[in-house]
C-alpha atoms as a PDB file:
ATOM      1  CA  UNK A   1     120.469  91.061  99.648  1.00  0.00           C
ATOM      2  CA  UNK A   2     121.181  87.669 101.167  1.00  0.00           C
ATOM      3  CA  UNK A   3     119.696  88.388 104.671  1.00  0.00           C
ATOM      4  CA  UNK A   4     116.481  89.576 102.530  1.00  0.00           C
ATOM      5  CA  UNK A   5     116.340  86.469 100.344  1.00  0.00           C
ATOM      6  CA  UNK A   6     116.823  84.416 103.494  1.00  0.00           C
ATOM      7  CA  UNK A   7     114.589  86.618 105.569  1.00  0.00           C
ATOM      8  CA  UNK A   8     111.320  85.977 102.791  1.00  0.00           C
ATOM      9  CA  UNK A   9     112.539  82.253 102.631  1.00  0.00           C
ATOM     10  CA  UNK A  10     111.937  81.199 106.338  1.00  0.00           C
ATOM     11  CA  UNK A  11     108.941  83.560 106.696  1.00  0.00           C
ATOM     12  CA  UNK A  12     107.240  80.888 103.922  1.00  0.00           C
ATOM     13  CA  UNK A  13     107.734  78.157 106.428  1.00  0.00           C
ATOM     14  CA  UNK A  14     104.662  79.577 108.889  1.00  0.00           C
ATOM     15  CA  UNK A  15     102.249  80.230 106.331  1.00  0.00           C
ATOM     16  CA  UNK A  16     102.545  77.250 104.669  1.00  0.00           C
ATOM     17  CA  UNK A  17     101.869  75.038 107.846  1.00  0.00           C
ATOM     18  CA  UNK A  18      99.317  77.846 108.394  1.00  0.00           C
ATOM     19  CA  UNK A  19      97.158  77.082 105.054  1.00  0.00           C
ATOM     20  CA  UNK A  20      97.404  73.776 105.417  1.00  0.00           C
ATOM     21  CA  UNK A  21      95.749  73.641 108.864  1.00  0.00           C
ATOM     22  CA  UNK A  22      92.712  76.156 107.483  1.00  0.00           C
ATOM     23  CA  UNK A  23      92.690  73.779 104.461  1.00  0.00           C
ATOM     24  CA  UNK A  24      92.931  70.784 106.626  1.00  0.00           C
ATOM     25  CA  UNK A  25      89.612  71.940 108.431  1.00  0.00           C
ATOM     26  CA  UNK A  26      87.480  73.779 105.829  1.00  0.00           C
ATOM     27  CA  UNK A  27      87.502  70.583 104.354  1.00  0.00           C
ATOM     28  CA  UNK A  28      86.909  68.312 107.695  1.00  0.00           C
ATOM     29  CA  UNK A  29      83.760  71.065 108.225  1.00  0.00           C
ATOM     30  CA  UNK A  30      82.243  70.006 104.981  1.00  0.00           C
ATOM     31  CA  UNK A  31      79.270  67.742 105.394  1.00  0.00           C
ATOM     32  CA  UNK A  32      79.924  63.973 104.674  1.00  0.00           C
ATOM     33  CA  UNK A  33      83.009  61.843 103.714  1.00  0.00           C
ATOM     34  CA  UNK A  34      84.278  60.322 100.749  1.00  0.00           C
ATOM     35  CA  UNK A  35      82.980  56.980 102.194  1.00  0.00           C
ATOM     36  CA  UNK A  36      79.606  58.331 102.501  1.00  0.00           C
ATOM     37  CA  UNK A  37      79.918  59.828  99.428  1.00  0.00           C
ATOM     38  CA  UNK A  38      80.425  57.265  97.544  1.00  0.00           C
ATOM     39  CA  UNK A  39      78.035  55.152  98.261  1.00  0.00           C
ATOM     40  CA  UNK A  40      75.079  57.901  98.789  1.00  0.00           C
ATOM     41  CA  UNK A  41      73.225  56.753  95.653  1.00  0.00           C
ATOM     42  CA  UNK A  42      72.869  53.440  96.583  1.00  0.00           C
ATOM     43  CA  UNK A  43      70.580  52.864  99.571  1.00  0.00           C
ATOM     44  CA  UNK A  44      70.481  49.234  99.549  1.00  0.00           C
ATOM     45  CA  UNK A  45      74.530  49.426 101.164  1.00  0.00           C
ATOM     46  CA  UNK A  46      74.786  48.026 104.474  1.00  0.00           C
ATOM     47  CA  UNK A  47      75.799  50.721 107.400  1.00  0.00           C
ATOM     48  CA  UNK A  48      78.306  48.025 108.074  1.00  0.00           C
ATOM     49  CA  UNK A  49      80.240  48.742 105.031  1.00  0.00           C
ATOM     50  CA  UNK A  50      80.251  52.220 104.867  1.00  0.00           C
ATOM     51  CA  UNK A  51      82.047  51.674 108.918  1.00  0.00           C
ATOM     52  CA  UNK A  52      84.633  49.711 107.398  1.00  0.00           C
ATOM     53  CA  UNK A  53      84.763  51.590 104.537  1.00  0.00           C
ATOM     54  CA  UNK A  54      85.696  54.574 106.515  1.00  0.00           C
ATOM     55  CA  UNK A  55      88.119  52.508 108.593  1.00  0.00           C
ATOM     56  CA  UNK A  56      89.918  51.602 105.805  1.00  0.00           C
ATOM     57  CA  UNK A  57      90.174  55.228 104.548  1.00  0.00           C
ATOM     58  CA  UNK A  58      91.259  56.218 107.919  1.00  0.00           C
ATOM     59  CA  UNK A  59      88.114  58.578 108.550  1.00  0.00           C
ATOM     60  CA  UNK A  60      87.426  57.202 111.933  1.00  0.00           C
ATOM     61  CA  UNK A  61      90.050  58.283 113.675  1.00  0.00           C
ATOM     62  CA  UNK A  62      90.198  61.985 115.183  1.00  0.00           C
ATOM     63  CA  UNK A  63      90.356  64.881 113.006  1.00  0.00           C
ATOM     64  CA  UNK A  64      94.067  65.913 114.765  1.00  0.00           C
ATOM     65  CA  UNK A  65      94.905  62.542 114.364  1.00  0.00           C
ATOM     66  CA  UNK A  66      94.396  62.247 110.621  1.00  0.00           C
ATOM     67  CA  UNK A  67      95.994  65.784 109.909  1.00  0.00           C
ATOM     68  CA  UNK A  68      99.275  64.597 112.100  1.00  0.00           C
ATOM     69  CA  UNK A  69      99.633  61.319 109.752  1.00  0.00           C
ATOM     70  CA  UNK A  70      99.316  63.337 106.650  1.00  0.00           C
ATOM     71  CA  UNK A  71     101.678  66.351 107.793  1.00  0.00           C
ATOM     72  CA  UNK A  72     104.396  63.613 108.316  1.00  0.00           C
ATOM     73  CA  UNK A  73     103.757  62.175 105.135  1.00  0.00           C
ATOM     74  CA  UNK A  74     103.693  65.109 103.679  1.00  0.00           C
ATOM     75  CA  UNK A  75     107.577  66.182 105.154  1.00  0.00           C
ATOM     76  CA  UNK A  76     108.293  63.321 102.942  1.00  0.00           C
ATOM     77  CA  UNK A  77     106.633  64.531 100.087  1.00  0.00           C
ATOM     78  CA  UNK A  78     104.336  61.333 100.565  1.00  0.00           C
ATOM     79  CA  UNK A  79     100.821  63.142 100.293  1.00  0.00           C
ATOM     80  CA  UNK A  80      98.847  59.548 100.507  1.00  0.00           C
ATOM     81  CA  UNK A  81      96.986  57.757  97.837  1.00  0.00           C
ATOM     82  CA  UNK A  82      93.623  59.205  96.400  1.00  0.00           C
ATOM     83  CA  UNK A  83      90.274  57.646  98.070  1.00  0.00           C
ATOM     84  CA  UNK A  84      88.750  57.120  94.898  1.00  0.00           C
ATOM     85  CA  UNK A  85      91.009  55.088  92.961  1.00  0.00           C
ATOM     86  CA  UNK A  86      93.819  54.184  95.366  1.00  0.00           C
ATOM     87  CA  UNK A  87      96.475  56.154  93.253  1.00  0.00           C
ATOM     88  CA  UNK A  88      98.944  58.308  94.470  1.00  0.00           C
ATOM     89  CA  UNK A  89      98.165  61.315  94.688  1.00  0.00           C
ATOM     90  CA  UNK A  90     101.647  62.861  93.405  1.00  0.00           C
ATOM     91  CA  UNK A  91     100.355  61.091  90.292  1.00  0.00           C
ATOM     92  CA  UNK A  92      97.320  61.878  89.550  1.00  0.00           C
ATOM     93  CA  UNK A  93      98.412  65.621  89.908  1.00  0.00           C
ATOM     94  CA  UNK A  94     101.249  64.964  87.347  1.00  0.00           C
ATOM     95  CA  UNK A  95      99.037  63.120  84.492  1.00  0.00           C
ATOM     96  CA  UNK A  96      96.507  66.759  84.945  1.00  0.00           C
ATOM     97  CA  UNK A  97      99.508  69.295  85.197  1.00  0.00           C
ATOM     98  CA  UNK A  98     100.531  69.514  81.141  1.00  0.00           C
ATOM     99  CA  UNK A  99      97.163  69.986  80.356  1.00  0.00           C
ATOM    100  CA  UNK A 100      96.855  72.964  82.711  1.00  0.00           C
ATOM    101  CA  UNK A 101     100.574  74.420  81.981  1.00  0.00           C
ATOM    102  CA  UNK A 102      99.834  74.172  78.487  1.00  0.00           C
ATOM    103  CA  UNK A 103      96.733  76.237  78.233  1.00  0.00           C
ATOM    104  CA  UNK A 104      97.319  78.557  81.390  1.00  0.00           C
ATOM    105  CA  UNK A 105     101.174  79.127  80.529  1.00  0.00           C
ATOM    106  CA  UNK A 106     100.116  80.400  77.191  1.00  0.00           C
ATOM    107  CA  UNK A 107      97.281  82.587  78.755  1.00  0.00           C
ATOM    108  CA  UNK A 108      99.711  84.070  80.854  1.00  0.00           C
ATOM    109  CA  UNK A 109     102.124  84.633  77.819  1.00  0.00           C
ATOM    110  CA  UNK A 110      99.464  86.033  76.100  1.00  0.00           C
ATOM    111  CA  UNK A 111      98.424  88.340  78.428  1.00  0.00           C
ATOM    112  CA  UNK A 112     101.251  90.226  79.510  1.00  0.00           C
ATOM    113  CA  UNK A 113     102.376  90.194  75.637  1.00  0.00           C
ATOM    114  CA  UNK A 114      99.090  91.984  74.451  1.00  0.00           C
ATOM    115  CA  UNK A 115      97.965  93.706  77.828  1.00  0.00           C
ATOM    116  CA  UNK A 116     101.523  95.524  79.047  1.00  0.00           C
ATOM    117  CA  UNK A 117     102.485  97.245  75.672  1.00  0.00           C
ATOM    118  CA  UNK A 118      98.362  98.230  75.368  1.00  0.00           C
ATOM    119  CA  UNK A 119      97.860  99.487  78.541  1.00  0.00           C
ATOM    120  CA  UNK A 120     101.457 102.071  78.394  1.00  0.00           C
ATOM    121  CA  UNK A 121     100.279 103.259  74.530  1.00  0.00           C
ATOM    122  CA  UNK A 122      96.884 104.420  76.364  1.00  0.00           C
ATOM    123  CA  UNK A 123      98.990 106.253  78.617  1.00  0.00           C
ATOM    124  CA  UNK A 124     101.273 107.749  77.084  1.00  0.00           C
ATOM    125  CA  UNK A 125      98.359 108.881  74.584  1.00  0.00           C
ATOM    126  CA  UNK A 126      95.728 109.648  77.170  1.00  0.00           C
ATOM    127  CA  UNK A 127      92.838 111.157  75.563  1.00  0.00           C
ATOM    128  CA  UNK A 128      93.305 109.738  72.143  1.00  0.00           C
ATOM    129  CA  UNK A 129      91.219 107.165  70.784  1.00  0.00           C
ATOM    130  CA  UNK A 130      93.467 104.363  71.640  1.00  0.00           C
ATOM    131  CA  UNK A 131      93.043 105.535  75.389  1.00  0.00           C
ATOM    132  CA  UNK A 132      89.494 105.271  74.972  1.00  0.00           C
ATOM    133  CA  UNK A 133      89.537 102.090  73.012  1.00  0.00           C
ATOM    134  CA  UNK A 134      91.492 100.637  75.719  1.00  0.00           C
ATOM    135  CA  UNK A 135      89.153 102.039  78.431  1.00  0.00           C
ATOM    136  CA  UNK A 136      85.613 100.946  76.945  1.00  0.00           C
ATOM    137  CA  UNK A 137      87.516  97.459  76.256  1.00  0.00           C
ATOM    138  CA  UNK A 138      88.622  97.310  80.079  1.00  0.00           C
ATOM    139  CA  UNK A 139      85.426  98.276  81.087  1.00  0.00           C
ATOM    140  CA  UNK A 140      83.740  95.298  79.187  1.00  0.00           C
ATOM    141  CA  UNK A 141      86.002  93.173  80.275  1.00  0.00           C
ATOM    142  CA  UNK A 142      85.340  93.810  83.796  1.00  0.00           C
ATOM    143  CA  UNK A 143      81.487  93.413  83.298  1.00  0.00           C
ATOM    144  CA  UNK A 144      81.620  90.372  81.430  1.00  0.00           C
ATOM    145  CA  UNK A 145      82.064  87.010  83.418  1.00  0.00           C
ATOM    146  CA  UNK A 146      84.429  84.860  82.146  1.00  0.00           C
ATOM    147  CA  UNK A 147      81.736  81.559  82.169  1.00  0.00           C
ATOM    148  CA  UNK A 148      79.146  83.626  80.370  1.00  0.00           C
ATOM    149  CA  UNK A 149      81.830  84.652  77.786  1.00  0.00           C
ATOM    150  CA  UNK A 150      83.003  80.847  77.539  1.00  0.00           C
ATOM    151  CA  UNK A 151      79.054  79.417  76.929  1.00  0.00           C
ATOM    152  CA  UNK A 152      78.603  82.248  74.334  1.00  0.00           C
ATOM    153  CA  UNK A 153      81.744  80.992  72.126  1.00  0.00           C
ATOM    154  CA  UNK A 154      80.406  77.798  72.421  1.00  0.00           C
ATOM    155  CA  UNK A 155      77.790  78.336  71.340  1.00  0.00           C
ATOM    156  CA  UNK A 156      78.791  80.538  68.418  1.00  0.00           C
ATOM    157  CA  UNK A 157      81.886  78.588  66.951  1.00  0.00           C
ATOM    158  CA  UNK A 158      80.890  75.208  68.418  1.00  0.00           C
ATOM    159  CA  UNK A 159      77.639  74.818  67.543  1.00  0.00           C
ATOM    160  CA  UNK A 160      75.825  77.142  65.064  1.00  0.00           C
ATOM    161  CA  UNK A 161      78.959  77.377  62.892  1.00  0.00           C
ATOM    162  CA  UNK A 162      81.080  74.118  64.062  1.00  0.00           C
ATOM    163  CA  UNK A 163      83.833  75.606  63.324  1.00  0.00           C
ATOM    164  CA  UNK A 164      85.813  74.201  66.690  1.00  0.00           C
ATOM    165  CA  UNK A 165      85.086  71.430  69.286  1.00  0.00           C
ATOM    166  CA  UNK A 166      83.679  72.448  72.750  1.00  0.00           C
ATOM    167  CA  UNK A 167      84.985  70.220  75.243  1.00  0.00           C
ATOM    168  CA  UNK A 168      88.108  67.860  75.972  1.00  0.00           C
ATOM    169  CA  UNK A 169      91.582  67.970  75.039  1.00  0.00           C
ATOM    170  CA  UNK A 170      91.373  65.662  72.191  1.00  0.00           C
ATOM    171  CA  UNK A 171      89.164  63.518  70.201  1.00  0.00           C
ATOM    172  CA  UNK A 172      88.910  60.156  71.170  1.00  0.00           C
ATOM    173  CA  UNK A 173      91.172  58.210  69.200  1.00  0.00           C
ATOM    174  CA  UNK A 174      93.229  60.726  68.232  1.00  0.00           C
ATOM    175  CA  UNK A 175      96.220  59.070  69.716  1.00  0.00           C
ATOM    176  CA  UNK A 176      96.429  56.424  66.318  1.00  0.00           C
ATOM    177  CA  UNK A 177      96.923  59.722  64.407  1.00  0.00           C
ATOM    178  CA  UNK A 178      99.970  61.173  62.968  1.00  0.00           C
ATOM    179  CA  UNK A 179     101.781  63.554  65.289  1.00  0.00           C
ATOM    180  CA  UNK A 180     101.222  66.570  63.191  1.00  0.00           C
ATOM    181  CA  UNK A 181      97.578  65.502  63.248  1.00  0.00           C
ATOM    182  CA  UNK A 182      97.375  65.151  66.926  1.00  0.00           C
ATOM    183  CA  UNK A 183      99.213  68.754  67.369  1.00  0.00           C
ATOM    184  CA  UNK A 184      96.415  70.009  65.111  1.00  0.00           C
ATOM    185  CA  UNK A 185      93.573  68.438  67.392  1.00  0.00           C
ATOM    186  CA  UNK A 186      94.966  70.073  70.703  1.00  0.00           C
ATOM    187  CA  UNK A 187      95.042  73.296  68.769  1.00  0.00           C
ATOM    188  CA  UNK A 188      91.933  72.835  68.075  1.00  0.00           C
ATOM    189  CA  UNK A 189      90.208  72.314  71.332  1.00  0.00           C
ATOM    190  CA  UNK A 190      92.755  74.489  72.899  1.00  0.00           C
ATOM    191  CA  UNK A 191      91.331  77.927  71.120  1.00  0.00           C
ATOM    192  CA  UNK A 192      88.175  78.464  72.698  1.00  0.00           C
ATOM    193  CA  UNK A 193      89.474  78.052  76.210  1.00  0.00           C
ATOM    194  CA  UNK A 194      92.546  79.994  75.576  1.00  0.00           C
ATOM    195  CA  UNK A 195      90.400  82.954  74.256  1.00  0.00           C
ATOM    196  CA  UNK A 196      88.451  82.763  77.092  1.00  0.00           C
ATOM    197  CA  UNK A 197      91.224  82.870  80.112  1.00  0.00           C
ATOM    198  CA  UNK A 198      93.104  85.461  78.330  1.00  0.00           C
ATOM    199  CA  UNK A 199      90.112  87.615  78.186  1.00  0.00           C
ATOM    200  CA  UNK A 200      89.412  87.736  81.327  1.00  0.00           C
ATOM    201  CA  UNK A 201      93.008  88.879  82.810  1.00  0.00           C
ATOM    202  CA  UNK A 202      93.194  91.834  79.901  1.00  0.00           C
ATOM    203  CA  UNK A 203      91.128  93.977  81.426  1.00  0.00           C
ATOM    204  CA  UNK A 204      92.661  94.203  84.609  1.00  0.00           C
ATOM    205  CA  UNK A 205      96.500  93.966  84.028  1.00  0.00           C
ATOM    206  CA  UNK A 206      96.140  96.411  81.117  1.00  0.00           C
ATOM    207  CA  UNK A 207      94.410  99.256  83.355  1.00  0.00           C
ATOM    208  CA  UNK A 208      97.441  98.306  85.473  1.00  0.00           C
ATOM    209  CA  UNK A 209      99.837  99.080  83.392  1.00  0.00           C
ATOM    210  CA  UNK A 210      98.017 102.247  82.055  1.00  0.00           C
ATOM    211  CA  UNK A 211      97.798 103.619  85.592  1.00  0.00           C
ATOM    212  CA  UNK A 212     101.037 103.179  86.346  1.00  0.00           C
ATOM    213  CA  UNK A 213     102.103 104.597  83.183  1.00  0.00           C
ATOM    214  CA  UNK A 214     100.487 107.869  84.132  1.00  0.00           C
ATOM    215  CA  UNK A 215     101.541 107.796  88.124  1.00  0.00           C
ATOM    216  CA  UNK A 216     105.514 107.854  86.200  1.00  0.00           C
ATOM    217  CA  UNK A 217     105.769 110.008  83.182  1.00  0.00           C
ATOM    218  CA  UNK A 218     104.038 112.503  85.604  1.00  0.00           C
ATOM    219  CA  UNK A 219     106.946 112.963  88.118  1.00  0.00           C
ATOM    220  CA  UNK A 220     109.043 115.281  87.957  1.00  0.00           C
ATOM    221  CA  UNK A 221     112.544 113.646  86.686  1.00  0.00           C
ATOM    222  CA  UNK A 222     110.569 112.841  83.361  1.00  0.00           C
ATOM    223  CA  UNK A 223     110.130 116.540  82.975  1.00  0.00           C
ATOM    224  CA  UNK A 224     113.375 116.980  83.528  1.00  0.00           C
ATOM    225  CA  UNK A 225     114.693 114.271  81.253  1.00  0.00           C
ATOM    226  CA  UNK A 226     112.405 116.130  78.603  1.00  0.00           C
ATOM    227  CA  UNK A 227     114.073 118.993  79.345  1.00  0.00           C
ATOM    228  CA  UNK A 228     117.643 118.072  79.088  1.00  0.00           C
ATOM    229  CA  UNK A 229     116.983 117.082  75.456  1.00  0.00           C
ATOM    230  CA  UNK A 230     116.189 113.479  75.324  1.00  0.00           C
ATOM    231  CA  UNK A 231     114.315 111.932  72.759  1.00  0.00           C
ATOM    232  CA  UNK A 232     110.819 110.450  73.414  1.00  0.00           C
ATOM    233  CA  UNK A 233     112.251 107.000  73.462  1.00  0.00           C
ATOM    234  CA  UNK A 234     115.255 107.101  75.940  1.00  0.00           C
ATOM    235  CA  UNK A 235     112.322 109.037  78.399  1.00  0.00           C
ATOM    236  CA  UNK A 236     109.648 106.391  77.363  1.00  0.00           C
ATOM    237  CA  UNK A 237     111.930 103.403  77.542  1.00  0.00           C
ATOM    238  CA  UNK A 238     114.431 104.129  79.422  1.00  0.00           C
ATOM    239  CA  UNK A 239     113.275 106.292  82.112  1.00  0.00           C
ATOM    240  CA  UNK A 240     110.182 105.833  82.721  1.00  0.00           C
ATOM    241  CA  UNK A 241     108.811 102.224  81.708  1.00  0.00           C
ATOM    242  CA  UNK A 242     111.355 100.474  84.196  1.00  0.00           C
ATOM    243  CA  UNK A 243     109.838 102.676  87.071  1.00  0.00           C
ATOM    244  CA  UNK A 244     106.195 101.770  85.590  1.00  0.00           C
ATOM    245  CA  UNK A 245     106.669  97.927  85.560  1.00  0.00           C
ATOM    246  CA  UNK A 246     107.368  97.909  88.817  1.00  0.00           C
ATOM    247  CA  UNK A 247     103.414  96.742  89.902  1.00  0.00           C
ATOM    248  CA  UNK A 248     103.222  94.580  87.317  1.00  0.00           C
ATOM    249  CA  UNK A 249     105.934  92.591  88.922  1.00  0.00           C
ATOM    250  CA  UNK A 250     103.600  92.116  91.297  1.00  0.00           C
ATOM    251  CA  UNK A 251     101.026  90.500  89.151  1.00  0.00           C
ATOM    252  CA  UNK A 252     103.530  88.509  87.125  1.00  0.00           C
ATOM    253  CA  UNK A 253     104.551  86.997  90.507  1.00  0.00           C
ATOM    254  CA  UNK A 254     100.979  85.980  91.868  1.00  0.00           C
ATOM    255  CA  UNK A 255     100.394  84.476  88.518  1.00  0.00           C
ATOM    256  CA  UNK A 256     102.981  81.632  89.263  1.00  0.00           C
ATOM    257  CA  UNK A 257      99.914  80.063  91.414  1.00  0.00           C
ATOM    258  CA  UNK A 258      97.608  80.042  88.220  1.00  0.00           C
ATOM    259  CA  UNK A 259     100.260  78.100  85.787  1.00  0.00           C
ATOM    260  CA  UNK A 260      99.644  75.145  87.828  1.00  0.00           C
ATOM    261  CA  UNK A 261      96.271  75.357  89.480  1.00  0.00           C
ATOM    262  CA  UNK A 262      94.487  76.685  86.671  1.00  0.00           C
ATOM    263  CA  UNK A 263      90.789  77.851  86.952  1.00  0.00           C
ATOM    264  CA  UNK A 264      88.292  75.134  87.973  1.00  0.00           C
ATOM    265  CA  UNK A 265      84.988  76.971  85.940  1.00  0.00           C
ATOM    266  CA  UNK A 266      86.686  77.146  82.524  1.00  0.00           C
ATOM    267  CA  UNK A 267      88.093  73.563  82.858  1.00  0.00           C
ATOM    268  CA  UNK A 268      84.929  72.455  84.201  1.00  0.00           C
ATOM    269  CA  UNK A 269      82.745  73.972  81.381  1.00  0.00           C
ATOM    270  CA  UNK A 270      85.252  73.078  78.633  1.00  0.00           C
ATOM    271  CA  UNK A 271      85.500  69.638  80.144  1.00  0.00           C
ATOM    272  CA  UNK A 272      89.556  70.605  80.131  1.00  0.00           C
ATOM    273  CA  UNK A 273      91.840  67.673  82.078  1.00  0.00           C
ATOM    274  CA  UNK A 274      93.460  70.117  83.656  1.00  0.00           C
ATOM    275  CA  UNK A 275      94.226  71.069  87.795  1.00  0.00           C
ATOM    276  CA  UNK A 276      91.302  73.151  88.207  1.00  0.00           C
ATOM    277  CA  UNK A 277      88.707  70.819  87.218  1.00  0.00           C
ATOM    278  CA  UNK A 278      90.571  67.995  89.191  1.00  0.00           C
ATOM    279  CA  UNK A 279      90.281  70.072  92.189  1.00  0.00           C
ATOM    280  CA  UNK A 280      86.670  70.545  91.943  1.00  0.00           C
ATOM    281  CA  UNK A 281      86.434  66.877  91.853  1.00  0.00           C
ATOM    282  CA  UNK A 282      88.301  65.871  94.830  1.00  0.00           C
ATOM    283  CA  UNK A 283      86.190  68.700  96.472  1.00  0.00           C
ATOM    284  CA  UNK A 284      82.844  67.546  95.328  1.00  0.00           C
ATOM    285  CA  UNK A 285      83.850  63.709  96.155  1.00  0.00           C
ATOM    286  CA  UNK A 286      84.956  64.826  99.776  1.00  0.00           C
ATOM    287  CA  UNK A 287      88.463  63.422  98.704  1.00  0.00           C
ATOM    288  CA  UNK A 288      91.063  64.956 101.046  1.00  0.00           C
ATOM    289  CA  UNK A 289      93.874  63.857 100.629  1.00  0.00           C
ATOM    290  CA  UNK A 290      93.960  64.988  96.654  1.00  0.00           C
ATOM    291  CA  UNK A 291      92.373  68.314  98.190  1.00  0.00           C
ATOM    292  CA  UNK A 292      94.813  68.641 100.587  1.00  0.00           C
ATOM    293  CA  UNK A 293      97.806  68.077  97.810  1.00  0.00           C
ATOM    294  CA  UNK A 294      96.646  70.328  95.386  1.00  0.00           C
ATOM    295  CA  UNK A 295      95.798  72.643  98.455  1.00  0.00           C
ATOM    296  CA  UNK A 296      99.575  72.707  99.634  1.00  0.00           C
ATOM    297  CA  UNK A 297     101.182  72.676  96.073  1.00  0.00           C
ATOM    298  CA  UNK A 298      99.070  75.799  95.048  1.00  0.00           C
ATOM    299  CA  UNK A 299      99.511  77.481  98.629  1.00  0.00           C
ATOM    300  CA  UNK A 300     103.459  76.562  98.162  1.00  0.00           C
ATOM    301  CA  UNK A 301     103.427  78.542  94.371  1.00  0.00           C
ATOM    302  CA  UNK A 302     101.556  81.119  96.122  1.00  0.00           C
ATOM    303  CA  UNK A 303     104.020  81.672  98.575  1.00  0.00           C
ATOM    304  CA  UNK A 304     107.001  81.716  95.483  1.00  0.00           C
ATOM    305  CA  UNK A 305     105.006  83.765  93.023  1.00  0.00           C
ATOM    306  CA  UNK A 306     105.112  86.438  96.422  1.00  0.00           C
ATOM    307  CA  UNK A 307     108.073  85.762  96.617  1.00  0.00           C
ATOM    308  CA  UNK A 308     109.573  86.235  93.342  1.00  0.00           C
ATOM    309  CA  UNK A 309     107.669  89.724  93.287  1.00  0.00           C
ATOM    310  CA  UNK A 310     109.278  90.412  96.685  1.00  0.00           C
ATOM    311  CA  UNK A 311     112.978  89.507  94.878  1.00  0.00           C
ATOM    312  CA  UNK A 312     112.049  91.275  91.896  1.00  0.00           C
ATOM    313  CA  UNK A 313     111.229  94.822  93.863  1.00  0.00           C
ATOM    314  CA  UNK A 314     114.518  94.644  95.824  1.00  0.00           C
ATOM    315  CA  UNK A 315     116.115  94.088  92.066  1.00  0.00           C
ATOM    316  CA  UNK A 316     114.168  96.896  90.458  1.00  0.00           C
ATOM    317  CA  UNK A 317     114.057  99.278  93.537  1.00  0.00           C
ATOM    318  CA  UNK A 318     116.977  99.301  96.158  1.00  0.00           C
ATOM    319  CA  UNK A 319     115.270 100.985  98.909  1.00  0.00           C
ATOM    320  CA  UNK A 320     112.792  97.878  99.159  1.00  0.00           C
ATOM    321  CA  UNK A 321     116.476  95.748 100.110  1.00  0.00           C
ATOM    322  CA  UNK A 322     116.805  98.610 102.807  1.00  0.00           C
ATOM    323  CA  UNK A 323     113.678  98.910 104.522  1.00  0.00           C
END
C-alpha cells in the first residue's frame, strides 16, 4: 500500500509542471495583454506608456523567460502580484475562496445526500414508479442547461414574486447588522444559486449510482446471499451497496477540484464573489499571473481529488493495490 501511495504521489509531480506549461501558453496565445487591455478604451494613451507599462509588468521579455521567473516563484509558493491591482495573488484567491467553499461545499453535500440514496431506490425497484420518476427527472436534468435554469429562477422568485435577491452575497451594508441578521442575508442570496448547482450534478451522479446498482445486485454472489437466507438488508447494505459505491468514489474524488474553483457561469450570472467568476476575470483582463494561480491550484486539487479516488479503490477493492 505504501509503494502505491508513493507511486500516485510522484506521478503528480509531471502533470502538474505539464498543465502549467499548456496553461502557461493558452494564455500567452490569447490576443493582447493586460497592458493593452487596460488601456484599450482610451485612445488618447500615448504608445509610450502602454511600452512602459508592459515593461513594468514584465510583458516584454520572452515568453520562456516570463514562465521561468514565475515557475521559480511559484516553488516558493510566491505566484506574483495581480496586474490589476498590484495585490498578491495568494490573496486575492483567499478573500474569493469562502464564498466559493460555502456555496459549492454545500452543493456537493447536497448532492451526494439526495442523488446516492435516489439513484440505488430506482434500482433496486427498477420498473416501479420511483425508477421512472428518477429516470424522466435525469433525463430533464440532462436537457436543461444549468444558465437557462439559473435566469428562469430569477426571474420567477427574484422578480415577479421578489421573494429572494438575484445577485451578490450580501446587501450592501449588511455588515452594521446583527450577526443573526447577516446569517439570514447570505441565506438568502445563497438559495437560488445553491438550487441551481445542485441541479445540475443530480442528474448525472444519480443515474450513476442507479447503474451501478443494477451492474451489482445482478451478479451472482447476491443470488447466492439471497439464497443462503439473508434478509433484504444485510444483501442490500451489506453486500451489495459497498461493491456499488465503488464509481461513485470516483466522482466524489474529481469533485475536490469544484469545492474550490467553483463554476465561473453561475457565479458570473448570480454576480457570486466566488473562484469561478474571479477566474473569468483574470481571463477576460489578460491577467496571468492570477490565471496562472488559480490555473495551478485547481490543476493541483485535480490531481488530489484523482488521487483520493485512486486511494479510495485500493481501500474498497484490493486487487486495484495489486495490479
Amino acid at each position: 500500500m505504501r509503494k502505491f501511495v508513493l507511486r500516485r504521489l510522484l506521478m503528480m509531480i509531471p502533470l502538474l509542471f505539464g498543465i502549467s506549461i499548456l496553461t502557461f501558453a493558452i494564455v500567452k496565445l490569447a490576443p493582447g495583454d493586460a497592458a493593452s487591455l487596460s488601456v484599450a478604451l482610451n485612445s488618447k494613451i500615448d504608445p509610450g506608456y502602454i511600452t512602459k507599462l508592459r515593461a513594468s509588468l514584465g510583458l516584454d521579455q520572452p515568453a520562456y523567460i516570463q514562465y521561468w521567473r514565475w515557475l521559480k516563484g511559484m516553488l516558493t509558493l510566491d505566484f506574483g502580484n495581480s496586474f490589476m491591482d498590484g495585490r498578491p495573488v495568494l490573496a486575492v484567491i483567499e478573500e474569493r475562496l469562502p464564498a466559493t467553499f460555502l456555496l459549492s461545499g454545500l452543493s456537493e453535500i447536497l448532492l451526494f445526500l439526495v442523488a446516492v440514496p435516489l439513484g440505488i431506490l430506482a434500482a433496486y425497484y427498477q420498473g416501479r414508479w420511483l425508477d421512472r420518476f428518477t429516470s424522466i427527472f435525469s433525463f430533464v436534468g440532462f436537457a436543461m442547461p444549468t444558465f437557462w435554469l439559473a435566469l428562469m429562477l430569477m426571474l420567477i422568485f427574484g422578480v415577479q414574486l421578489g421573494w429572494l435577491p438575484v445577485s451578490g452575497m450580501m446587501e450592501v451594508g449588511s455588515e452594521y447588522l446583527p450577526w443573526y441578521q447577516r446569517l439570514g442575508d447570505v441565506v438568502q442570496h445563497l438559495i437560488l444559486p445553491l438550487v441551481v448547482t445542485t441541479y445540475g450534478g443530480l442528474a448525472s451522479v444519480s443515474r450513476y449510482a442507479r447503474t451501478s446498482m443494477l451492474e451489482v445486485i445482478r451478479q451472482d454472489y447476491i443470488r447466492t446471499a439471497r439464497a443462503k437466507g439473508l434478509s433484504e438488508f444485510q444483501v442490500v447494505f451489506r453486500h451489495a451497496l459497498p461493491n456499488a459505491l465503488i464509481p461513485i468514489i470516483t466522482l466524489l474524488g474529481l469533485s475536490l477540484p469544484n469545492l474550490i474553483g467553483g463554476s465561473f457561469i453561475i457565479e458570473s450570472i448570480f454576480a457570486w464573489p466566488g473562484m469561478g467568476r474571479l477566474g473569468f476575470e483574470a481571463i477576460m483582463s489578460r491577467n496571468i499571473t492570477l490565471v496562472m494561480g488559480i490555473g495551478v491550484i485547481s490543476a493541483l486539487l485535480t490531481l488530489l481529488g484523482n488521487f483520493l479516488a485512486d486511494l479510495g479503490y485500493a481501500l474498497a477493492d484490493p486487487r486495484v493495490r495489486y495490479d
